[in-house]
Protein backbone atom coordinates (compact mmCIF):
# COMPACT_ATOMS: atom_id res chain seq x y z
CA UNK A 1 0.34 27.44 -22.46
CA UNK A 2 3.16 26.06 -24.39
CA UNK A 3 5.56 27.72 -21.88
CA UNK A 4 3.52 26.26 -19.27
CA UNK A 5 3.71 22.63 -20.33
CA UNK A 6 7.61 22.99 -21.42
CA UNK A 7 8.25 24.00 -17.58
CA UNK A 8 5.85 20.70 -16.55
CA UNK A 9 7.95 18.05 -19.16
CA UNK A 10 11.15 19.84 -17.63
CA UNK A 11 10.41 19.10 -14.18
CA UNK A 12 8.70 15.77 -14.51
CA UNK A 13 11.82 14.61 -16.35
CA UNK A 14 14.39 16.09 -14.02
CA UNK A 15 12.72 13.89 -11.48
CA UNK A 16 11.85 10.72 -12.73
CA UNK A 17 15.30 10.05 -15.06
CA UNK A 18 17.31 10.66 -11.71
CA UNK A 19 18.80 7.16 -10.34
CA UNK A 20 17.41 8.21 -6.72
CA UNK A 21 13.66 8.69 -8.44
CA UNK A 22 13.96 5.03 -10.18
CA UNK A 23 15.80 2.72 -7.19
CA UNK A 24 13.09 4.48 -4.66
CA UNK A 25 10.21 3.17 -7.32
CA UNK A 26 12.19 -0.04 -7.21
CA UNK A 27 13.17 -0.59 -3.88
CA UNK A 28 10.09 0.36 -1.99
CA UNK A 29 7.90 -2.53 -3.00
CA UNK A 30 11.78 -4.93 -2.71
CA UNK A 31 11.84 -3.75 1.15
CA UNK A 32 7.58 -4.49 1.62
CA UNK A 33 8.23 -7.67 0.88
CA UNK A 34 11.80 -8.60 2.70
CA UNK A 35 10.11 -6.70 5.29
CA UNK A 36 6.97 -8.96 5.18
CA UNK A 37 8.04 -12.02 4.19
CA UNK A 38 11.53 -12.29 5.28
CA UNK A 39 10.68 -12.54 9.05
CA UNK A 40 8.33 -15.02 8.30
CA UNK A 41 10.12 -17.04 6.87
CA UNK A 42 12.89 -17.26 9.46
CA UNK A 43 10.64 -17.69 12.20
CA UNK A 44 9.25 -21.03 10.26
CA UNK A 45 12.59 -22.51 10.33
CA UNK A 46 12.87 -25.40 12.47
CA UNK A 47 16.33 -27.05 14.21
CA UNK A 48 16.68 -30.45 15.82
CA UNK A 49 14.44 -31.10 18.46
CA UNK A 50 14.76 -29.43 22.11
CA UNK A 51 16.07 -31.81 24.26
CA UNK A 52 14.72 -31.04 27.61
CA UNK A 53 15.97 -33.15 30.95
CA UNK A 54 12.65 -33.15 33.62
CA UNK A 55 13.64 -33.67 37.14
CA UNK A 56 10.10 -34.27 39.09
CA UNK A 57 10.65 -35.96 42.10
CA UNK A 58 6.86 -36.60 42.74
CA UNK A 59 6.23 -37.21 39.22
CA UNK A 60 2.78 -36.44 38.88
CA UNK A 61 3.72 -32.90 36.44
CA UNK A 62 5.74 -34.28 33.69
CA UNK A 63 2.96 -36.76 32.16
CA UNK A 64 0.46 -33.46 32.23
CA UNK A 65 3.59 -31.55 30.93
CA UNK A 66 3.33 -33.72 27.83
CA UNK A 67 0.12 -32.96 27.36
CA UNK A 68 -0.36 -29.46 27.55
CA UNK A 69 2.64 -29.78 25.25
CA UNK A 70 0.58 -31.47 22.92
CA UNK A 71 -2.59 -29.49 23.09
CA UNK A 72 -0.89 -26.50 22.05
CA UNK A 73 0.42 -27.84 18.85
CA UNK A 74 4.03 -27.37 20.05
CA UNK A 75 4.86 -30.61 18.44
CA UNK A 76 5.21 -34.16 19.29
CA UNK A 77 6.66 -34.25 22.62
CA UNK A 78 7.72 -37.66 23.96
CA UNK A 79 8.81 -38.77 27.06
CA UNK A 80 12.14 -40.99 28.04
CA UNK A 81 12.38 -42.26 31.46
CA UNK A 82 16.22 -42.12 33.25
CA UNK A 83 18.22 -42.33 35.73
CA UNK A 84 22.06 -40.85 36.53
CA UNK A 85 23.49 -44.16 35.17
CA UNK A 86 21.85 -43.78 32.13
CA UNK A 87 24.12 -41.91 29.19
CA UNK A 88 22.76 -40.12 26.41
CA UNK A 89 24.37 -39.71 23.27
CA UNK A 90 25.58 -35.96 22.18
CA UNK A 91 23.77 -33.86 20.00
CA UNK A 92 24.03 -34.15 16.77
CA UNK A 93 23.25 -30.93 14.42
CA UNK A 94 20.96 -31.70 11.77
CA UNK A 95 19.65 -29.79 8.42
CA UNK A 96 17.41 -27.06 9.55
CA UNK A 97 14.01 -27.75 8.00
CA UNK A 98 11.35 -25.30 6.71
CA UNK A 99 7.61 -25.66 7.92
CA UNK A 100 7.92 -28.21 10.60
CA UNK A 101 6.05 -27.86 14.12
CA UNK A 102 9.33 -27.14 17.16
CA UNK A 103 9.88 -30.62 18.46
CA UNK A 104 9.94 -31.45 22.45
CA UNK A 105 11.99 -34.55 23.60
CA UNK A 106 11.14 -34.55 27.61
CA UNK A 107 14.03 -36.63 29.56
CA UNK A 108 12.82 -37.65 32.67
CA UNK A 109 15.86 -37.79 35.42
CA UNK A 110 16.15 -39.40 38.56
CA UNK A 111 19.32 -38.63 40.64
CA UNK A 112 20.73 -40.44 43.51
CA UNK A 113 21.00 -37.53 45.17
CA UNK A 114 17.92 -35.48 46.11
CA UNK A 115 19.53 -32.30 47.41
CA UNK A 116 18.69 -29.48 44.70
CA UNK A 117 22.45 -28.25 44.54
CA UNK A 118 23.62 -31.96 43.96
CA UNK A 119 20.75 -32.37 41.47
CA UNK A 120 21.73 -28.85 39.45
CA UNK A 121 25.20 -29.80 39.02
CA UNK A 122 24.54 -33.03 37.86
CA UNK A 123 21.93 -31.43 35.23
CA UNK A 124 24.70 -29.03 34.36
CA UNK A 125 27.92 -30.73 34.04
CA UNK A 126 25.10 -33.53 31.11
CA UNK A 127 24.26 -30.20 29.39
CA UNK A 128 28.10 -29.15 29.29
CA UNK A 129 28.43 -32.98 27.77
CA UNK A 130 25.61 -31.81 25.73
CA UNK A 131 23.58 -34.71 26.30
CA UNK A 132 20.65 -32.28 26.55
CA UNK A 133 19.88 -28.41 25.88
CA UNK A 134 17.92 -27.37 28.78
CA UNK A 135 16.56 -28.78 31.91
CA UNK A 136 13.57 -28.05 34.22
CA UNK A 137 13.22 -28.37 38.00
CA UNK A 138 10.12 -29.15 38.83
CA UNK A 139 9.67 -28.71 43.14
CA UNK A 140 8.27 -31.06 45.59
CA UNK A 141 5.43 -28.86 46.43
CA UNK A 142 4.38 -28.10 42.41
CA UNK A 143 0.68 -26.99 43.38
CA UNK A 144 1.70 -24.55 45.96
CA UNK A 145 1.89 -20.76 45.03
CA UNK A 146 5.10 -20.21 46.28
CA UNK A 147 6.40 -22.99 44.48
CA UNK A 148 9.59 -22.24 42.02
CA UNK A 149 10.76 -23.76 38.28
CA UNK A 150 13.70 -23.28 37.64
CA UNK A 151 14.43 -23.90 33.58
CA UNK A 152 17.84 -23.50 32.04
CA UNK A 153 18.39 -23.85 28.60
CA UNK A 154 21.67 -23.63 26.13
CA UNK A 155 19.14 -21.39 24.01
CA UNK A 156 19.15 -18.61 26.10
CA UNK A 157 17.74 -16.39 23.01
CA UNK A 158 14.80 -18.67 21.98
CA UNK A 159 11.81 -16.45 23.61
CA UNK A 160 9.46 -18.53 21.75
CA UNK A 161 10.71 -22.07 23.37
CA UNK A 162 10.84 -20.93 27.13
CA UNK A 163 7.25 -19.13 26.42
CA UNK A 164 6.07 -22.61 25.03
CA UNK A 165 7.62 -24.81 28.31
CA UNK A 166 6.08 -21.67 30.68
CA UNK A 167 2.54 -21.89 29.23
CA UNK A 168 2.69 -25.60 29.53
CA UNK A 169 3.87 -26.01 32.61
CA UNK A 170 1.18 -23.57 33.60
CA UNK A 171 -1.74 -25.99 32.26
CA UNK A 172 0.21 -28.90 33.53
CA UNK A 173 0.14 -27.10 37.22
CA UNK A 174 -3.30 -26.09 36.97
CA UNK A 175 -4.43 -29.53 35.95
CA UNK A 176 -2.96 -31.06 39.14
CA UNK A 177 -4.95 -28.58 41.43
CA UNK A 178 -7.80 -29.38 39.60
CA UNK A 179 -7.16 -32.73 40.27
CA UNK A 180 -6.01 -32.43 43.56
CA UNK A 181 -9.63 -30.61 44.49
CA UNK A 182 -11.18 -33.39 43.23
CA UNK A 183 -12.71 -30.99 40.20
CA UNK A 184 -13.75 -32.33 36.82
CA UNK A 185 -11.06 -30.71 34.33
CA UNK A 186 -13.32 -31.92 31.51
CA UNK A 187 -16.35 -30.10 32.49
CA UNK A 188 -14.45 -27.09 34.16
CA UNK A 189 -12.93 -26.60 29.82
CA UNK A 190 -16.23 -26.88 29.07
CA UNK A 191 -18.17 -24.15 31.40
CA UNK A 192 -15.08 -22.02 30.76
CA UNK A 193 -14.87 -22.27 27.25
CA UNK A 194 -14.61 -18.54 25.51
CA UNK A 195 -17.74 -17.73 23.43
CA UNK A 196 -17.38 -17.59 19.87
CA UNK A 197 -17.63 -13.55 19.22
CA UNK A 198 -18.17 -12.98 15.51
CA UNK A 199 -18.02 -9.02 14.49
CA UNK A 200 -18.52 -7.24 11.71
CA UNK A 201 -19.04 -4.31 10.23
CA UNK A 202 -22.03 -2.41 8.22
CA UNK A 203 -21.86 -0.22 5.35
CA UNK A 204 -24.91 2.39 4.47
CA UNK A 205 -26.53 0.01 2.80
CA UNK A 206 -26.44 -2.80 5.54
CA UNK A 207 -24.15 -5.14 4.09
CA UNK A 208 -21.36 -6.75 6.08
CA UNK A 209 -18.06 -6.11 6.08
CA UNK A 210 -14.93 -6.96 7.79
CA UNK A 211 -13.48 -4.17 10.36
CA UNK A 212 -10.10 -5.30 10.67
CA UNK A 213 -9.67 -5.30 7.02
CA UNK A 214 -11.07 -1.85 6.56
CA UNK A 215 -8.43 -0.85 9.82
CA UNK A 216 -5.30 -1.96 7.70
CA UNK A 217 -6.43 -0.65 4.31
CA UNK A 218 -7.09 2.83 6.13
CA UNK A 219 -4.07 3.02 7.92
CA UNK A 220 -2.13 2.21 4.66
CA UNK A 221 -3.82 4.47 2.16
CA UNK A 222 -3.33 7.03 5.22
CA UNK A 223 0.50 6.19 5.34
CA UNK A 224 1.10 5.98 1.61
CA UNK A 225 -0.68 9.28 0.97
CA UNK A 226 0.96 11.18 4.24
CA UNK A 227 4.61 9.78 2.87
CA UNK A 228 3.87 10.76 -0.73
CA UNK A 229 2.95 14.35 0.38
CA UNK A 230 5.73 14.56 2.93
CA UNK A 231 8.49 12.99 0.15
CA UNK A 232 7.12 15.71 -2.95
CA UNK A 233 6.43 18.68 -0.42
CA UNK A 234 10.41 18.68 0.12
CA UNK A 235 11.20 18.04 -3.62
CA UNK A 236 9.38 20.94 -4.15
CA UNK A 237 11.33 22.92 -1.38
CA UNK A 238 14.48 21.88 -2.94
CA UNK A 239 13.98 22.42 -6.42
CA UNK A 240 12.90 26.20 -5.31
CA UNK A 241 15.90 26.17 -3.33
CA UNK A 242 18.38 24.72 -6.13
CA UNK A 243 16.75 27.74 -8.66
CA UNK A 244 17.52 30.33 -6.05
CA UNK A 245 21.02 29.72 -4.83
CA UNK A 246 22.28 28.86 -8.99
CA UNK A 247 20.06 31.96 -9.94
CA UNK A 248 18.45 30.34 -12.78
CA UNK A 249 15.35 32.42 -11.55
CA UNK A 250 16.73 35.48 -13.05
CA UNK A 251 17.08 33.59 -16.51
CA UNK A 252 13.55 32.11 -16.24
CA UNK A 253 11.96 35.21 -15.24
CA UNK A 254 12.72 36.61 -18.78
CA UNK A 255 11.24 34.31 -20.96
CA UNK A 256 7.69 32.99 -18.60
CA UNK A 257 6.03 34.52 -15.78
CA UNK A 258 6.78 33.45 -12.24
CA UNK A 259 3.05 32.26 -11.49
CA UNK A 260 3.89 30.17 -14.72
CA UNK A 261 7.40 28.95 -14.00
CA UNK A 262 5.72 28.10 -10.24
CA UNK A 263 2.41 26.35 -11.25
CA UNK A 264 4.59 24.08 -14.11
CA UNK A 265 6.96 23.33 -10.77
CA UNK A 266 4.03 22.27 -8.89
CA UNK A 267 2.51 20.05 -11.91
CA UNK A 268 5.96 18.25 -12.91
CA UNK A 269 6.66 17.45 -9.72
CA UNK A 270 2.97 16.41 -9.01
CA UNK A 271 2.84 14.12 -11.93
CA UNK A 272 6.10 12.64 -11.03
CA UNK A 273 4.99 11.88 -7.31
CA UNK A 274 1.56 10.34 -9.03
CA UNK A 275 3.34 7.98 -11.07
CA UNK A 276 5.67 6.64 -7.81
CA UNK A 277 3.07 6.09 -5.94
CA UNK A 278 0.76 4.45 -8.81
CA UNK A 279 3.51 2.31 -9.27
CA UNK A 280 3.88 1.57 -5.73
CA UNK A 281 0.35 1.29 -5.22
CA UNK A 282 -0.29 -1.89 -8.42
CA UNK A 283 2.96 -3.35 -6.73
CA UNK A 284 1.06 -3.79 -3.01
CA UNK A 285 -1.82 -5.16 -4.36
CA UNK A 286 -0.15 -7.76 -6.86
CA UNK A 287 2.40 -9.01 -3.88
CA UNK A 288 -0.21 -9.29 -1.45
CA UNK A 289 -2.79 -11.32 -4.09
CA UNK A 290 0.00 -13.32 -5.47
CA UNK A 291 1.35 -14.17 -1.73
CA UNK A 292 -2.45 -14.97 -0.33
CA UNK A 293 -2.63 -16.91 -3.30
CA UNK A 294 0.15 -19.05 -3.08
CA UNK A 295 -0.63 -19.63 0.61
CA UNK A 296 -3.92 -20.21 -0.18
CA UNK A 297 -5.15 -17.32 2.01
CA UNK A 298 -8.45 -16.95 0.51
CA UNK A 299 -10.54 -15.81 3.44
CA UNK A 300 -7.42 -13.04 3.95
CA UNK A 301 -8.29 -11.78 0.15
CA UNK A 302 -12.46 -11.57 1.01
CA UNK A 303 -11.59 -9.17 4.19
CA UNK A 304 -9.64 -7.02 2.12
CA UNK A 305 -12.51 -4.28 1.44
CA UNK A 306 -13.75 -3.84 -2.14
CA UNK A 307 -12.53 -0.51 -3.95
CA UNK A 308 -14.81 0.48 -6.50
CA UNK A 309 -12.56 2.52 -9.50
CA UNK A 310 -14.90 5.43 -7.98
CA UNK A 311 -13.60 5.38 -5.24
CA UNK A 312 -9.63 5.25 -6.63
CA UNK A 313 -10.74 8.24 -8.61
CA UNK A 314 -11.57 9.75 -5.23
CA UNK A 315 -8.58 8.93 -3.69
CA UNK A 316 -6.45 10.07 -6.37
CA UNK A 317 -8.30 13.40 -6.27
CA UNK A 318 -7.85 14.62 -3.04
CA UNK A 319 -4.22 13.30 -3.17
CA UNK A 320 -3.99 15.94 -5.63
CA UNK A 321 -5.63 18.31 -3.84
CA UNK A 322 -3.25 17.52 -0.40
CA UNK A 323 0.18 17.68 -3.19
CA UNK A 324 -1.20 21.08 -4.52
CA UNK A 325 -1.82 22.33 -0.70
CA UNK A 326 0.91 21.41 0.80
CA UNK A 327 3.33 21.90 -2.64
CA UNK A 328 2.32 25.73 -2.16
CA UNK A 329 3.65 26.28 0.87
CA UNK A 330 6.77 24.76 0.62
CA UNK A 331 7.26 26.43 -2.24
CA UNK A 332 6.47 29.73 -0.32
CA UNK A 333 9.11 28.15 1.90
CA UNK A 334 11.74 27.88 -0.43
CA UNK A 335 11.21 31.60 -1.77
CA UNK A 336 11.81 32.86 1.43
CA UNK A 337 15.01 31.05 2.66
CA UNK A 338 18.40 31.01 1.45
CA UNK A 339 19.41 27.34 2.04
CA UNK A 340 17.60 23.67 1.97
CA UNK A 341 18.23 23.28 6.05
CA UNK A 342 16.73 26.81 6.49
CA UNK A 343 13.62 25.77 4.51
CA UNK A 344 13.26 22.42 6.89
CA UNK A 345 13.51 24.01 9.50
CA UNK A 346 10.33 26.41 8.52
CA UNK A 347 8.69 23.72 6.82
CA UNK A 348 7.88 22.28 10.85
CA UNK A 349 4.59 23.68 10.72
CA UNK A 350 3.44 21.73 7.58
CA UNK A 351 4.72 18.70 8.75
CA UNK A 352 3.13 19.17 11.93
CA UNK A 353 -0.43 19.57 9.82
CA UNK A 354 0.44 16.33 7.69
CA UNK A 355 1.01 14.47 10.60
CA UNK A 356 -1.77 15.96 12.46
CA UNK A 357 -4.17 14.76 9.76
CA UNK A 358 -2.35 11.41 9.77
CA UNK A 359 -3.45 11.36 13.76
CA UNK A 360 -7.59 12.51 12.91
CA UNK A 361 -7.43 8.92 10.37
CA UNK A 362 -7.44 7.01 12.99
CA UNK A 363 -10.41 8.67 14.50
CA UNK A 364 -12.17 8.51 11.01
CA UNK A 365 -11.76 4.81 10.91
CA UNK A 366 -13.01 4.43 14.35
CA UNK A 367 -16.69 6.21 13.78
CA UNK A 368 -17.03 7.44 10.26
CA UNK A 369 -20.13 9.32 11.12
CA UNK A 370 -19.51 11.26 13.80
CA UNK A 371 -19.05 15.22 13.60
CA UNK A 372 -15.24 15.19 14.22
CA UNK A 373 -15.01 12.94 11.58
CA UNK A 374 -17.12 15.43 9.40
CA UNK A 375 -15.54 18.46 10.15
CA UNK A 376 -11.91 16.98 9.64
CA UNK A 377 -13.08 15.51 6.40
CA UNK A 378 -13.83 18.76 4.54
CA UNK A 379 -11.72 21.02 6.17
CA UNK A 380 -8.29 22.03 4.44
CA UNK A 381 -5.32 20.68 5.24
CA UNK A 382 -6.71 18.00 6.71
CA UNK A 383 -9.30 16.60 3.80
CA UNK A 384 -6.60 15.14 1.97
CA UNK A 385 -5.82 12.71 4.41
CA UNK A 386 -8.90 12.05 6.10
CA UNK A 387 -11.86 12.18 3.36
CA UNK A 388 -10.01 8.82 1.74
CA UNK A 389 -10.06 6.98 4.74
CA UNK A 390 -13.70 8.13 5.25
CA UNK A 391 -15.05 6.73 1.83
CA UNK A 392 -12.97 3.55 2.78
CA UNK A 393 -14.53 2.96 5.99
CA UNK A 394 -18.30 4.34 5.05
CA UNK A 395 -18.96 6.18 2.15
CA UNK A 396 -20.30 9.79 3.02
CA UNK A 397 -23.00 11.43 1.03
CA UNK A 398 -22.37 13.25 -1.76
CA UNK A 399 -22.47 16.71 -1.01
CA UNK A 400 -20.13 16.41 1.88
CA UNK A 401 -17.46 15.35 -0.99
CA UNK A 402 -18.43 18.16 -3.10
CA UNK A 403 -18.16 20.43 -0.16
CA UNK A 404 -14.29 18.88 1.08
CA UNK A 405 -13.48 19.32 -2.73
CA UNK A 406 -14.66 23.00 -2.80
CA UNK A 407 -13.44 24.26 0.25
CA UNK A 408 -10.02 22.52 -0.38
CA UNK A 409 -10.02 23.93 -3.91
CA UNK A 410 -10.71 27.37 -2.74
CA UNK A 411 -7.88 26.49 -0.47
CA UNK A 412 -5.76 25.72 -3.35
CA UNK A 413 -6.59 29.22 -5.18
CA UNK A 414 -5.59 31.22 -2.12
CA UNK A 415 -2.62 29.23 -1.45
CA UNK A 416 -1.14 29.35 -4.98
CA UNK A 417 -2.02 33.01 -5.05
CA UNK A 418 0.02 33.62 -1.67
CA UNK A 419 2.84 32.11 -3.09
CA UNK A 420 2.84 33.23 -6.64
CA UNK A 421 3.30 36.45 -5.09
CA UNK A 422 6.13 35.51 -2.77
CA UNK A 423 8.14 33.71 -5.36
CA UNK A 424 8.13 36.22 -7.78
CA UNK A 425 10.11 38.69 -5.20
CA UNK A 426 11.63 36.05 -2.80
CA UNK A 427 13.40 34.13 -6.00
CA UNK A 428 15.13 37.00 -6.48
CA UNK A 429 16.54 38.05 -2.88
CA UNK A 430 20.19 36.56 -1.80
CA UNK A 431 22.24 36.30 0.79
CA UNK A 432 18.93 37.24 3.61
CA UNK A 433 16.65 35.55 5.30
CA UNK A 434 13.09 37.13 4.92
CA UNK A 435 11.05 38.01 7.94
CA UNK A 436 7.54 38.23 8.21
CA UNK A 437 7.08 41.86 7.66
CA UNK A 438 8.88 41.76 4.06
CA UNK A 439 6.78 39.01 2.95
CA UNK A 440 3.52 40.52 3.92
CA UNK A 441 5.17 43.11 1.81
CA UNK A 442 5.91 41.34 -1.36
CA UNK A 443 2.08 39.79 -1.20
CA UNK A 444 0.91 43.64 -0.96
CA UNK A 445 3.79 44.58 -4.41
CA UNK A 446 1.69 45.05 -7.35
């Protein structure tokens, strides 16, 4: 036992003291939140207003323009009647400001000319003066089908501006029809007003709760536990690896046995992938309370779905149970290979599991209760994955838990035994690949 836990200290140490073990720790939850928060806060930024000359030579779309403009919270868009004597005064760049609604300044143009070249060069040669940023041509025959807009704009790369002016100009088009048929707009909103649709889920015991929330909680605890597994199931591949090409094995060998020296391997490096992810884990849910907080996102906070420290326990357990599965074969890997790329290259078909059981999560959050869900939920391999987002959506019965953590244990027995017996032959082979045959053979040596 004392050998045992010396191994364990020795391996947890060698990984978490090593710079690439701490920045990791660190910069995981750093790039969540510049990942999460950064966008967001670009996207509020605000410049001067858009400037936007309207050439409507029937002038019955720009007023409805202006108010489709408005009903969409774009901003306060205001109107400014012209004509091609009238100067405007260059643009003058402003302060960006944070939080403010994208302003609309509509320029109404009349031309002397009517011809649509003579009226497009005009519009051009005032946004080369930069009297204005864009303009829109709005056709004679607006209503009609085949009628075409043609918008230009200096902010060529401003998606979100030429969506806002296209969905607009589609309400301001559609109100003219309406008009034009002599319809009621009014009452045609109001008969074609979308229901209010309010879904939720129900847990076993009939109480509400809300889907989407349980969707994203899934899918992370999924993630987290499929990149944890992933990240430690090649630390373990290497460190076998490292042992076998320095031939520290042959030293080790002599003072523990190998199904010692292997299940203290297994245990450091567990422990240290239990404490990342712990860590990570208390860092996602403090930045996303402290950030719904501050933006007062309370009814974001009451969809999150509530985790009982059962159910943590649970999910901690058969994260141990996945590490210890999928732990053993890569350190069966790394017994029988010579070299790190070797071992990822043979390490495809455990990936190919983990990601496998990543795929059947999504299935589990869609119907908890139905057989697949069952089935993948206690079988091995994939019980690690699956059987946490199963209690998160719906918590199974009991015996179905006891039966995922006793097949998955016996799992765990055979495994280890598998390997034990390969890495006490395979750690001592150099120089050649082994094939199939001579590891069936080492599991057989006495």
């Amino acid at each position: 036992m004392r050998k045992f836990l010396a191994v364990v200290k020795h391996e947890y140490r060698k990984i978490v003291m090593r710079w690439s073990f701490i920045l990791g720790t660190l910069l995981m939850p750093a790039m969540a939140v510049i990942f999460a928060f950064v966008p967001m806060l670009i996207f509020s930024i605000r410049s001067e207003p858009a400037r936007i000359a309207v050439y409507d030579p029937d002038g019955a779309i720009t007023e409805r323009l202006e108010a489709a403009l408005t009903r969409q919270d774009a901003g306060p868009a205001k109107i400014e009647r012209m004509d091609n004597t009238d100067t405007v005064s260059p643009l003058e760049p402003k302060q960006p400001s944070v939080g403010q609604s994208a302003e609309f300044k509509l320029l109404r143009i009349t031309t002397s000319s009517s011809e649509p070249e003579a009226v497009r060069s005009e519009l051009l040669d005032r946004i080369r003066n930069k009297e204005f940023d864009s303009y829109l041509i709005i056709p004679r025959d607006a209503t009609s089908p085949e009628a075409e807009f043609e918008y230009r704009s200096r902010r060529g790369g401003d998606f979100v501006l030429s969506s806002t002016i296209r969905k607009a100009l589609d309400e301001a088009v559609r109100s003219q029809r309406l008009s034009d048929a002599k319809i009621d707009e009014t009452e045609l909103r109001r008969l074609t007003a979308p229901i209010k649709f309010d879904a939720k889920g129900l847990d076993e015991t009939g109480t509400e709760k809300d889907s989407g929330g349980v969707f994203v909680a899934s899918f992370v605890i999924a993630l987290m536990i499929y990149l944890t597994l992933t990240i430690y199931g090649q630390a373990i591949l290497g460190a076998v690896v490292e042992e076998k090409e320095t031939r520290i094995a042959e030293i080790l060998f002599s003072s523990a046995r190998p199904i010692t020296l292997m299940f203290g391997k297994l245990v450091g490096v567990g422990l240290a992938g239990l404490t990342q992810l712990s860590i990570w884990v208390i860092s996602a849910v403090s930045v996303i309370t402290f950030a719904a907080l501050q933006a007062d996102l309370r009814p974001f906070l009451k969809s999150v779905p509530s985790i009982t420290p059962g159910m943590v326990f649970l999910f901690l357990l058969f994260f141990l149970l996945g590490y210890f599965i999928y732990a053993s074969i890569y350190a069966l890997i790394g017994s029988a290979v010579t070299s790190v790329q070797e071992g990822g290259q043979f390490s495809f078909p455990a990936v190919v599991l983990m990601l496998i059981s990543f795929y059947f999560s999504f299935a589990v959050m869609r119907d908890p209760n139905s057989s697949v869900s069952f089935w993948v939920s206690i079988a091995p391999f994939f019980a690690p994955i699956t059987m946490p987002v199963r209690i998160l959506a719906e918590m199974p019965p009991l015996w179905q838990i006891g039966l995922s953590l006793a097949l998955n244990i016996l799992a765990i027995v055979g495994l280890m035994w598998v390997a034990a017996r390969v890495y006490r032959v395979g750690m001592l082979i150099y120089g050649k690949r082994a094939t199939i045959p001579e590891i069936w053979k080492w599991m057989r040596y006495n």
